[in-house]
C-alpha atoms as a PDB file:
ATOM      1  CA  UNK A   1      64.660  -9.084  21.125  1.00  0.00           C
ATOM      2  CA  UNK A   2      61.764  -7.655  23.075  1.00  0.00           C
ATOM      3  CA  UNK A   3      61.208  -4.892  20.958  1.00  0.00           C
ATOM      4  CA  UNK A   4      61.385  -6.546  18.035  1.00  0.00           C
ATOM      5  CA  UNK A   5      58.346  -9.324  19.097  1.00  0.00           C
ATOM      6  CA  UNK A   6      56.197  -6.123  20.279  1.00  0.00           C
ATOM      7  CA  UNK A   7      56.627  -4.665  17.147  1.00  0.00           C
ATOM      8  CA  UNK A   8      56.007  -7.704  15.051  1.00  0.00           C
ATOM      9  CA  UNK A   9      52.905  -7.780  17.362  1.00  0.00           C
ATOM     10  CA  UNK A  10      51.982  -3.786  16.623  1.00  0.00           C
ATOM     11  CA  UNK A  11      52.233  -4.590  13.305  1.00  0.00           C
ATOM     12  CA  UNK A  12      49.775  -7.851  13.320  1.00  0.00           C
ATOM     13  CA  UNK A  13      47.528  -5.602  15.068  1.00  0.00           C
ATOM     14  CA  UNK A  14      47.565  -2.370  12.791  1.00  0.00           C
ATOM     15  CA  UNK A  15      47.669  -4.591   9.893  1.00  0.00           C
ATOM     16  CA  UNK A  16      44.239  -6.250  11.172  1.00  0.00           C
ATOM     17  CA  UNK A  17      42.667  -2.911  12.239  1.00  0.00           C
ATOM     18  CA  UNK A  18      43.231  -1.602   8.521  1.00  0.00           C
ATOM     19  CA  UNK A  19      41.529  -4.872   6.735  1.00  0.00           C
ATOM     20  CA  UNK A  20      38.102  -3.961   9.827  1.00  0.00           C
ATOM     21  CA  UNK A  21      38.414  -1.069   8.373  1.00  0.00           C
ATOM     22  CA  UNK A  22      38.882  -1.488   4.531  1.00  0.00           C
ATOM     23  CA  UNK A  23      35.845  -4.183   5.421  1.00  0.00           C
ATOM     24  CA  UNK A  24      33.860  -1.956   7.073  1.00  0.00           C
ATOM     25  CA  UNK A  25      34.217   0.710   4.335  1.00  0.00           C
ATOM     26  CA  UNK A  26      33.430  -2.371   1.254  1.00  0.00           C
ATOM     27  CA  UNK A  27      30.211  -3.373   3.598  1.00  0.00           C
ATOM     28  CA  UNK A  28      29.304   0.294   3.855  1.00  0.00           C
ATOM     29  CA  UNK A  29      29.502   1.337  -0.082  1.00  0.00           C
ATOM     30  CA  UNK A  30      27.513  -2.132  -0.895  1.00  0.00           C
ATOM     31  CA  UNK A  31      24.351  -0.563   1.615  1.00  0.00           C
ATOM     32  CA  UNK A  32      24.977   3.031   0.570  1.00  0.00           C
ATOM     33  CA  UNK A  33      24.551   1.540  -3.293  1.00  0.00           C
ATOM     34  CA  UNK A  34      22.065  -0.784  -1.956  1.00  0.00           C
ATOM     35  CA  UNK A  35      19.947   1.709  -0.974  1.00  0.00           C
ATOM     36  CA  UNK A  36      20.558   4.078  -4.416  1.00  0.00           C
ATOM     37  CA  UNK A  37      19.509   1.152  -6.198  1.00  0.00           C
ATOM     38  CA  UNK A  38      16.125   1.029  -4.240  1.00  0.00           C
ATOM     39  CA  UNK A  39      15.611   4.710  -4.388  1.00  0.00           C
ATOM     40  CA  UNK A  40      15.824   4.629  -8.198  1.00  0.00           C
ATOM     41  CA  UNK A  41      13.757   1.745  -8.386  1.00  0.00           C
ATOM     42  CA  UNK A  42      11.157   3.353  -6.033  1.00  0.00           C
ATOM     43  CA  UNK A  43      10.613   6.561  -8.629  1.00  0.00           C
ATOM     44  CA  UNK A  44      10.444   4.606 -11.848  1.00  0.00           C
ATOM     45  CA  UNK A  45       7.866   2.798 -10.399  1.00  0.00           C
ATOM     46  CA  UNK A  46       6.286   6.316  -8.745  1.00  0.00           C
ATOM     47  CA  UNK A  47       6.335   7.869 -12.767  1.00  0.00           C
ATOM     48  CA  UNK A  48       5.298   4.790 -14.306  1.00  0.00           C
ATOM     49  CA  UNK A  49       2.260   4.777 -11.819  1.00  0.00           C
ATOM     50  CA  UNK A  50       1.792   8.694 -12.538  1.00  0.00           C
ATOM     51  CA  UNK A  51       1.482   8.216 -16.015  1.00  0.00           C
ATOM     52  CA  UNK A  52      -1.022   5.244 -15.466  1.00  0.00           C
ATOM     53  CA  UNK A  53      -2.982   7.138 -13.321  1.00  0.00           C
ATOM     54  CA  UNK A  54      -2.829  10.332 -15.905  1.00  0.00           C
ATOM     55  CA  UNK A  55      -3.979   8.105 -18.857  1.00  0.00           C
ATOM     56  CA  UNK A  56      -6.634   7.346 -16.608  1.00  0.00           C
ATOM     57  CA  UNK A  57      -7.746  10.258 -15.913  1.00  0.00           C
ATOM     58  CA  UNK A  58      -7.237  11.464 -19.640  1.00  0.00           C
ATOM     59  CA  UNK A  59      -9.459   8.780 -20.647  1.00  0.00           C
ATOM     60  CA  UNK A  60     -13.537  10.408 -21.179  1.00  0.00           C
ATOM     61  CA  UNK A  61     -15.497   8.750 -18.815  1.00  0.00           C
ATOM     62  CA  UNK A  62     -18.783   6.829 -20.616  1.00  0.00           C
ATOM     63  CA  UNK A  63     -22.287   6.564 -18.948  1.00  0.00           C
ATOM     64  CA  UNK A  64     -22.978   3.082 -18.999  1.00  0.00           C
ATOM     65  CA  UNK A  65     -26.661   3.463 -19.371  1.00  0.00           C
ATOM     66  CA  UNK A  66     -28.401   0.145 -17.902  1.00  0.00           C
ATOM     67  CA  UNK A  67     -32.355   0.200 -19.267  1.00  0.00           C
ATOM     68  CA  UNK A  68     -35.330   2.757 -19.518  1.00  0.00           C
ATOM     69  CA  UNK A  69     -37.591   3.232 -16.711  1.00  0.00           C
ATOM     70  CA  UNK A  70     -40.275   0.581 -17.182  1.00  0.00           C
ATOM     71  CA  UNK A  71     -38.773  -2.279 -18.460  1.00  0.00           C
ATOM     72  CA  UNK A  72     -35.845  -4.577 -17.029  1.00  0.00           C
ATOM     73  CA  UNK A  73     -36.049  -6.139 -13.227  1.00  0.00           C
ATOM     74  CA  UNK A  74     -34.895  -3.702  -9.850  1.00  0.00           C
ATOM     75  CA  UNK A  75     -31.870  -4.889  -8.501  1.00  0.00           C
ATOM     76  CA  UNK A  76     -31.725  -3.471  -5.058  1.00  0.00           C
ATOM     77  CA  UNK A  77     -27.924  -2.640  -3.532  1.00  0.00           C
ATOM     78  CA  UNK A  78     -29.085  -1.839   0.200  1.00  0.00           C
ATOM     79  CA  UNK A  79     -25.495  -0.902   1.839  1.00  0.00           C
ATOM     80  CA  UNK A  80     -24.804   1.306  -1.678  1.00  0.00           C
ATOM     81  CA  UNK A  81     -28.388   2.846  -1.597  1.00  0.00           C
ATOM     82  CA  UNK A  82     -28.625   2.416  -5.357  1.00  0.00           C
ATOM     83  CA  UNK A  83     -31.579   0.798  -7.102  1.00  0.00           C
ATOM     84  CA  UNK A  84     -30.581  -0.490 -10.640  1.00  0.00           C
ATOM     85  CA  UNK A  85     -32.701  -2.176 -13.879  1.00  0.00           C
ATOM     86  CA  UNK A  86     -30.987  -5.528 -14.288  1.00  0.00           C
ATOM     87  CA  UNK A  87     -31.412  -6.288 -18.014  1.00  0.00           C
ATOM     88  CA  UNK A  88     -30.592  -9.907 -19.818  1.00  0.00           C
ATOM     89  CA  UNK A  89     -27.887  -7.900 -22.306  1.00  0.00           C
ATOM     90  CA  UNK A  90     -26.205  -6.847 -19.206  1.00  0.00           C
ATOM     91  CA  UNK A  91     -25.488 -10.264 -18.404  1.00  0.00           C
ATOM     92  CA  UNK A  92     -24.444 -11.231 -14.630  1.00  0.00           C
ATOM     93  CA  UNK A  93     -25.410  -8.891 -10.762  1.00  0.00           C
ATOM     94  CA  UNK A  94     -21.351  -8.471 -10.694  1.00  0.00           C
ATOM     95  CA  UNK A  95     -21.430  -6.505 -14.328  1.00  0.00           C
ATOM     96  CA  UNK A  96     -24.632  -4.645 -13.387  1.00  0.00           C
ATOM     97  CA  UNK A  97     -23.046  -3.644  -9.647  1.00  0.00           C
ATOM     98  CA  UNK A  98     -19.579  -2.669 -11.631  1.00  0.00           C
ATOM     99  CA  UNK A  99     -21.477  -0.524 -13.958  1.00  0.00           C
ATOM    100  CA  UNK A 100     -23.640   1.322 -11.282  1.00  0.00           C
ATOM    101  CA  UNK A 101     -20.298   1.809  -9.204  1.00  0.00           C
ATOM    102  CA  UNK A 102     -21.775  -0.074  -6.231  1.00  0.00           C
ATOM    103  CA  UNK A 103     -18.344  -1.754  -4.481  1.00  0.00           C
ATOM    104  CA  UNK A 104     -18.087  -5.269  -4.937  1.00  0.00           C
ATOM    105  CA  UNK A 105     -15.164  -7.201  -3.519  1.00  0.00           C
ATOM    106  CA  UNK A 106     -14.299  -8.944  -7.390  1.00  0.00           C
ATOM    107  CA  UNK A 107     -11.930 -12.202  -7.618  1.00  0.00           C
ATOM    108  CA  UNK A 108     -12.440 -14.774 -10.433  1.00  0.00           C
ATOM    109  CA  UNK A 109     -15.146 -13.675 -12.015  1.00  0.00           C
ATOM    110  CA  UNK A 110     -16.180 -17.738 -12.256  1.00  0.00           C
ATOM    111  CA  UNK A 111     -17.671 -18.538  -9.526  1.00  0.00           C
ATOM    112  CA  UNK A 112     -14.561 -20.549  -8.354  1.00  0.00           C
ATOM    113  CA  UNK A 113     -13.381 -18.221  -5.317  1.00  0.00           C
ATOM    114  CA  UNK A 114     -16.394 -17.091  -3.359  1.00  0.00           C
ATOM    115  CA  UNK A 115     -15.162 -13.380  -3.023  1.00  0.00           C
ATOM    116  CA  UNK A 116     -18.390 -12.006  -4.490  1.00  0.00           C
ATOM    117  CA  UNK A 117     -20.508 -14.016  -1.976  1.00  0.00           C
ATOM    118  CA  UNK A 118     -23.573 -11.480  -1.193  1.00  0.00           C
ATOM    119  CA  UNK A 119     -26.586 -12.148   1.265  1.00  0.00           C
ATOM    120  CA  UNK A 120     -29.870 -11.547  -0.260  1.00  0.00           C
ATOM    121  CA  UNK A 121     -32.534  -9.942   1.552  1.00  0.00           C
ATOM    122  CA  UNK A 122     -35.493 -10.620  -0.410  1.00  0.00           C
ATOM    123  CA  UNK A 123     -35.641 -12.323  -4.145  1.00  0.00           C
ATOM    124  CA  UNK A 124     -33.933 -15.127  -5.651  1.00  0.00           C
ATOM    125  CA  UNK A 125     -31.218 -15.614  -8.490  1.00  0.00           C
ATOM    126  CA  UNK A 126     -30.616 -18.056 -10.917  1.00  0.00           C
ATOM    127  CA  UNK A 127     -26.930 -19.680 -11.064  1.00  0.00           C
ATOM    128  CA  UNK A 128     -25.039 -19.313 -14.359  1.00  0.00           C
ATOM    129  CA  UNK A 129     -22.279 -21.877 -14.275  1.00  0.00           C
ATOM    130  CA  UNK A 130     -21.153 -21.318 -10.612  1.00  0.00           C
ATOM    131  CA  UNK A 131     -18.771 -23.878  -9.948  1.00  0.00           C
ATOM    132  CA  UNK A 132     -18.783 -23.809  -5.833  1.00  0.00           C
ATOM    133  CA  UNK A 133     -21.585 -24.680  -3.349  1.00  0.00           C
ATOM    134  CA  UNK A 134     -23.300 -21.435  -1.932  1.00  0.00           C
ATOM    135  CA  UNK A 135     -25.591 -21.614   1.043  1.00  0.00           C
ATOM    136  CA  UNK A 136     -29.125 -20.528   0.498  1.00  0.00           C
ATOM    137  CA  UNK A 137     -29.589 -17.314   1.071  1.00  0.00           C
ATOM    138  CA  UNK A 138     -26.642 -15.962  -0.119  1.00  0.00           C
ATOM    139  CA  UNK A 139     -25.596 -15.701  -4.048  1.00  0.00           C
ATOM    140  CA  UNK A 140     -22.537 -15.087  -6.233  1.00  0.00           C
ATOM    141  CA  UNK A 141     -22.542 -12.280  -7.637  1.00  0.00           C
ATOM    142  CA  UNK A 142     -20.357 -13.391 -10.799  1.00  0.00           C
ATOM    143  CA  UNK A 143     -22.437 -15.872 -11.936  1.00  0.00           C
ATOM    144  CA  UNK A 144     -25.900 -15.111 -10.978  1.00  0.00           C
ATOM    145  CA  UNK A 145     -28.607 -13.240 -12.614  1.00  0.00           C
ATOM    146  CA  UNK A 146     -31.955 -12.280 -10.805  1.00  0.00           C
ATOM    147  CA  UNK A 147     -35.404 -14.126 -11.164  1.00  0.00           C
ATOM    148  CA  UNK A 148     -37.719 -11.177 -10.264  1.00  0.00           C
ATOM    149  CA  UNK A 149     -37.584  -7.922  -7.933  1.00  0.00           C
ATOM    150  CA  UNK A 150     -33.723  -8.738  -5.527  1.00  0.00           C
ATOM    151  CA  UNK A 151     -32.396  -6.712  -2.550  1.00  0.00           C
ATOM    152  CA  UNK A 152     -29.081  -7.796  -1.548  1.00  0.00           C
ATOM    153  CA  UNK A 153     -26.885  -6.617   1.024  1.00  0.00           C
ATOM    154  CA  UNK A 154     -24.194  -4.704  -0.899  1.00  0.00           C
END
């Protein structure tokens, strides 16, 4: 009768070492395809970025000419050591910046998030519909146009 309840008891434990492992295995084909999944995922995303980039790139880069020497007001950029002609067609500092390639952190373009805060150094803008409170000193660069000669600190 001994044998009989030790090898009821072998079998209870074989029996539960085969289902660890048939779990084990079921656990390890869900990561293994987990992680296919991901990798496929991962270069779609790589070509579709690739073929951005190469449309880019394909794309003829245009001059944006801002005004003739002589006419139009200096717009200053200190950090960028460019000196730009802001001109009234142009329309706000953030557009003139943007087409002189001088970096400018850009969020809204409203004058709702303050991201385009800049200090100015010497000068004063005008506010075009900015819709937040900016200390003085300090302008939007979204929604402001310049008054006469400005250095800012960009």
């Amino acid at each position: 009768m001994e044998w009989i309840i030790q090898g009821i008891g072998v079998a209870i434990v074989v029996a539960g070492l085969f289902r660890i492992a048939c779990l084990f295995v079921g656990v390890w084909r869900r990561i293994r395809d987990g992680k296919q999944q991901r990798r496929f995922a991962r270069e779609a995303f790589c070509r579709r970025v690739r073929a951005a980039k190469s449309r880019h790139l394909d794309r003829k880069r245009t001059e944006l000419a801002v005004t003739p020497a002589g006419s139009g007001i200096e717009v200053v950029f200190v950090r960028s050591g460019k000196t730009c002609l802001w001109d009234p067609s142009i329309g706000s500092l953030l557009e003139l910046a943007k087409r002189n390639n001088v970096n400018v952190p850009v969020g809204c373009r409203a004058g709702k998030c303050g991201r385009c805060s800049t200090a100015i150094k010497s000068g004063s803008v005008a506010s075009v519909a900015s819709r937040r409170n900016v200390p003085s000193g300090w302008c939007l660069l979204c929604s402001s146009v310049p008054t006469g000669t400005l250095i800012l600190d960009v």
